[in-house]
C-alpha atoms as a PDB file:
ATOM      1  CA  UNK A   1       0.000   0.000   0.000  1.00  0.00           C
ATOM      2  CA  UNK A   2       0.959   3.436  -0.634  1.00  0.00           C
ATOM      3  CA  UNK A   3      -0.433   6.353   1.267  1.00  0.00           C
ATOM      4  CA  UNK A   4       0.257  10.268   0.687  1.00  0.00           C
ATOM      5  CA  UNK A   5      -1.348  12.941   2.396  1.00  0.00           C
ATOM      6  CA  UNK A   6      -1.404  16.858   1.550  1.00  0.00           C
ATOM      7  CA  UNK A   7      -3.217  19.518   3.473  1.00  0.00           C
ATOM      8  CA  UNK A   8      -5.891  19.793   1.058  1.00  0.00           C
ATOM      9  CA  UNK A   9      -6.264  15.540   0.216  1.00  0.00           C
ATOM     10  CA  UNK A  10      -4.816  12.367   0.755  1.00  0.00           C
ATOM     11  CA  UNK A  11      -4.515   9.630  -1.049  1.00  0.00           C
ATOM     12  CA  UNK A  12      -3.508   5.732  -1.657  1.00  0.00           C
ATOM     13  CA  UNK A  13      -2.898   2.638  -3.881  1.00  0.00           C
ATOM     14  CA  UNK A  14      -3.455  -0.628  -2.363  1.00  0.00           C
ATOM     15  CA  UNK A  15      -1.552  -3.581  -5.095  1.00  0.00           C
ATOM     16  CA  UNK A  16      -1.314  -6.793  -4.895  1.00  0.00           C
ATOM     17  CA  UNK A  17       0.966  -9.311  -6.554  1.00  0.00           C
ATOM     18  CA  UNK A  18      -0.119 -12.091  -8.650  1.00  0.00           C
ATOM     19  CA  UNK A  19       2.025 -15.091  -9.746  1.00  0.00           C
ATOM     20  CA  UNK A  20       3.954 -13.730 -11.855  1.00  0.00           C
ATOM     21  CA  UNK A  21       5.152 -11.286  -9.342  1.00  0.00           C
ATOM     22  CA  UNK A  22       3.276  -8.558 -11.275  1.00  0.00           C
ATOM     23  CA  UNK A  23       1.983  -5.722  -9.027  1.00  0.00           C
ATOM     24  CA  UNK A  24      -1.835  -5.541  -9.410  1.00  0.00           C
ATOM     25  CA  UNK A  25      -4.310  -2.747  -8.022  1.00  0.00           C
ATOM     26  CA  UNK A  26      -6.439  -3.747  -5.272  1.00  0.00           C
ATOM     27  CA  UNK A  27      -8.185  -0.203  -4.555  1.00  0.00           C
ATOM     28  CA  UNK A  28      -7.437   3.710  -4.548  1.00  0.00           C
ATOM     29  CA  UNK A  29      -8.938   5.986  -2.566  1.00  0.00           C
ATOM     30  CA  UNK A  30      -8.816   9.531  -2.734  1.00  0.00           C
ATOM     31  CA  UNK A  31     -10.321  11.797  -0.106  1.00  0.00           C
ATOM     32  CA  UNK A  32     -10.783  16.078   0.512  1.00  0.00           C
ATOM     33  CA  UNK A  33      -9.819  17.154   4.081  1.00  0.00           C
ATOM     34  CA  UNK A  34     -12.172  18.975   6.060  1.00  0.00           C
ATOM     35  CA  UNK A  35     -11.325  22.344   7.024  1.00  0.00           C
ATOM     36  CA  UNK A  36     -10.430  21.157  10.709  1.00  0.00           C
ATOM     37  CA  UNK A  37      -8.276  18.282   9.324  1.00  0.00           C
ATOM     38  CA  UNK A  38      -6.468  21.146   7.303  1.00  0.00           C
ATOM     39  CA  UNK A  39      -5.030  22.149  10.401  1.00  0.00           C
ATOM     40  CA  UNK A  40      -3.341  18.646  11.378  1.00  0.00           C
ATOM     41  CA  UNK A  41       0.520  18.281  11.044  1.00  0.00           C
ATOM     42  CA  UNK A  42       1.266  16.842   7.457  1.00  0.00           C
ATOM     43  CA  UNK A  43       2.353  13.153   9.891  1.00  0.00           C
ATOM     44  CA  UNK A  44      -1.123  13.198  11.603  1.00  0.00           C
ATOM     45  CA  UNK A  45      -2.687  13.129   7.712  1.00  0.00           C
ATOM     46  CA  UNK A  46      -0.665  10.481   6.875  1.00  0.00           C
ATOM     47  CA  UNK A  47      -1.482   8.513  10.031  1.00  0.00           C
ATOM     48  CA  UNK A  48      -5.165   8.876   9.080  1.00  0.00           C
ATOM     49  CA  UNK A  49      -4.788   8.106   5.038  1.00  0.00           C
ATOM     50  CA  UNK A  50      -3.417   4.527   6.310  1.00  0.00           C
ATOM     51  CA  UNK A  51      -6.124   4.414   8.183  1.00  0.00           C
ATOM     52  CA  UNK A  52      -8.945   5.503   5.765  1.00  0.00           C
ATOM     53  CA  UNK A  53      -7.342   2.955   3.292  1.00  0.00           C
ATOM     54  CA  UNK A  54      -7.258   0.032   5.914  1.00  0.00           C
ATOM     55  CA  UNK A  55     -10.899   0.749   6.426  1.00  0.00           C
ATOM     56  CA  UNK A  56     -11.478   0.569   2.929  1.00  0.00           C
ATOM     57  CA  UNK A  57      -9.931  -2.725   2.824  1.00  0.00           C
ATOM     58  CA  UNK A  58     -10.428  -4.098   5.591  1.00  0.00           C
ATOM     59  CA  UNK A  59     -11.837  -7.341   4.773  1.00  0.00           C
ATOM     60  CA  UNK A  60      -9.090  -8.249   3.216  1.00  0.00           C
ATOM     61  CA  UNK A  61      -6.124  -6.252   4.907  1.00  0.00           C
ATOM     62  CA  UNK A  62      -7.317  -8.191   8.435  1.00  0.00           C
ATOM     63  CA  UNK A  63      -5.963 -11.419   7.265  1.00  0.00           C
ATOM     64  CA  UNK A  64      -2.569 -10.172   5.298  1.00  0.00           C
ATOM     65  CA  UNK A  65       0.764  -8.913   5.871  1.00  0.00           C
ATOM     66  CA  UNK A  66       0.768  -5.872   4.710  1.00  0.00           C
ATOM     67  CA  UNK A  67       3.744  -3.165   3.896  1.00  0.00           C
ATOM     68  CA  UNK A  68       3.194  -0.302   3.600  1.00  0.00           C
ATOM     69  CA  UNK A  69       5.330   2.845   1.676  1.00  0.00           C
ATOM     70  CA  UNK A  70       5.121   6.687   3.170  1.00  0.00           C
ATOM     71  CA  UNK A  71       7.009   9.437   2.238  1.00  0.00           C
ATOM     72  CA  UNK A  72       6.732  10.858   6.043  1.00  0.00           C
ATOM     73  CA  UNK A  73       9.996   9.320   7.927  1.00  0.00           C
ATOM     74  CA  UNK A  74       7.624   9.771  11.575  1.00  0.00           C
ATOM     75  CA  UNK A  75       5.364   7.179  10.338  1.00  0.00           C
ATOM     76  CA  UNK A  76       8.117   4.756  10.490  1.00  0.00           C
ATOM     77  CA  UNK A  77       8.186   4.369  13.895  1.00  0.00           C
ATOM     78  CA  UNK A  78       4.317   3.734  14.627  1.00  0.00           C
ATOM     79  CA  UNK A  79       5.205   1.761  17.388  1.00  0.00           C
ATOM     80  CA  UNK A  80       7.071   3.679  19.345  1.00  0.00           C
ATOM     81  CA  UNK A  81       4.085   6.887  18.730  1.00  0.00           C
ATOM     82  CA  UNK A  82       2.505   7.875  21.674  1.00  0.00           C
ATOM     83  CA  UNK A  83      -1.230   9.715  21.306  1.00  0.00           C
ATOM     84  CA  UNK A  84      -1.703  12.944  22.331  1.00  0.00           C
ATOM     85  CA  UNK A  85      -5.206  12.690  22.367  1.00  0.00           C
ATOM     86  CA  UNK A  86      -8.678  10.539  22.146  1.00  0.00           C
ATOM     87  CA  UNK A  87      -8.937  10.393  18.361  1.00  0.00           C
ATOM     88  CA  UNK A  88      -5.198   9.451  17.572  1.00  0.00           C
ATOM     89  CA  UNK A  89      -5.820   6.599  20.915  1.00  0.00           C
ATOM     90  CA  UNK A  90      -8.443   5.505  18.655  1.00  0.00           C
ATOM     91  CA  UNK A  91      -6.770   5.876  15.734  1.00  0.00           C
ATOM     92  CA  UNK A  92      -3.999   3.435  16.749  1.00  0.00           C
ATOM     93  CA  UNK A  93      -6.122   1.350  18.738  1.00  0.00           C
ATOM     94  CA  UNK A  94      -7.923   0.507  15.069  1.00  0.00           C
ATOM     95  CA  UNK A  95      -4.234   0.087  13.198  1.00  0.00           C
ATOM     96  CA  UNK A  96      -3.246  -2.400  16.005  1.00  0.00           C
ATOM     97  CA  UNK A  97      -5.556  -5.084  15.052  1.00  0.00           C
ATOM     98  CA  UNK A  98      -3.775  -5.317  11.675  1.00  0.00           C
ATOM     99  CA  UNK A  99      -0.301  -6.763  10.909  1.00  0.00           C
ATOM    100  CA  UNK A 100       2.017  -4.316   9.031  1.00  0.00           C
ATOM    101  CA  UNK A 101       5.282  -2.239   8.465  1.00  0.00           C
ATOM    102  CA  UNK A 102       5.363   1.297   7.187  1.00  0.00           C
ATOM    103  CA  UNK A 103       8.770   1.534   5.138  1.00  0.00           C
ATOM    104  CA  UNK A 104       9.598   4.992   4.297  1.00  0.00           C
ATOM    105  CA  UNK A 105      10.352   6.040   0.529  1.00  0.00           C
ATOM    106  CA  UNK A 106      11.066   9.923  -0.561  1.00  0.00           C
ATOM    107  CA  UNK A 107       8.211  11.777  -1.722  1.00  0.00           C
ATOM    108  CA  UNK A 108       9.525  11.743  -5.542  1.00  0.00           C
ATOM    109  CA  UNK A 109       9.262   8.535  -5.211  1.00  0.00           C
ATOM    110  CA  UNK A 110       5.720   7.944  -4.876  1.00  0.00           C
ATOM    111  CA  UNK A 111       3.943   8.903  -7.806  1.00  0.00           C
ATOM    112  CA  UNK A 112       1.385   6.800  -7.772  1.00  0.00           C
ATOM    113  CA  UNK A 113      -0.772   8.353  -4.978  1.00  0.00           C
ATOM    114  CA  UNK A 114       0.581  11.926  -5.945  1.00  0.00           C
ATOM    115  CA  UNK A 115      -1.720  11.322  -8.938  1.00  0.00           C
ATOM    116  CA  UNK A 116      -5.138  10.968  -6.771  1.00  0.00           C
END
């Protein structure tokens, strides 16, 4: 999966691999930010476009590894994030129950959600 979030939208491409070790897409999603969540630092965005897209898959993403690419180094170290406050607790509390790793990649890098 890869997620990208700007102040004004976020974004991400969910792929999959088929046998031939071909990357194949699963889902985008592409989403406006509110004018509150305009004010969020640019690592809090990103924190909830993984978690808009693992709602979006969720079906499938609760029984999968998943990894997942971000161009915000912060998001590397989920598990060592404390919450500030009651909707990034719950926020976490939901990405908990699924088994990933955020790997980080620079921004140029990740065109494909750039495009949503």
């Amino acid at each position: 999966m890869y997620t990208d979030a700007a102040k004004t939208e976020l974004g991400s491409v969910c792929l999959q691999f088929d046998d031939q070790n071909k990357p194949q897409v699963c889902s985008y999603m592409s989403l406006a930010t509110s004018d509150a969540q305009q004010k969020w630092l640019s690592y809090q965005l990103e924190l909830y476009a993984i978690g808009m897209a693992f709602r979006q898959n969720e079906t499938l993403f609760l029984q999968s590894e998943i990894k997942i690419f971000i161009d915000t180094a912060v998001c590397v170290a989920l598990e060592k994030y404390k919450p500030m406050n009651a909707r990034k607790t719950r926020l976490i509390a939901y990405l908990s129950q699924f088994n990933f790793k955020v790997h980080y990649i620079p921004g140029r890098m990740n065109r494909g959600t750039d495009a949503l």
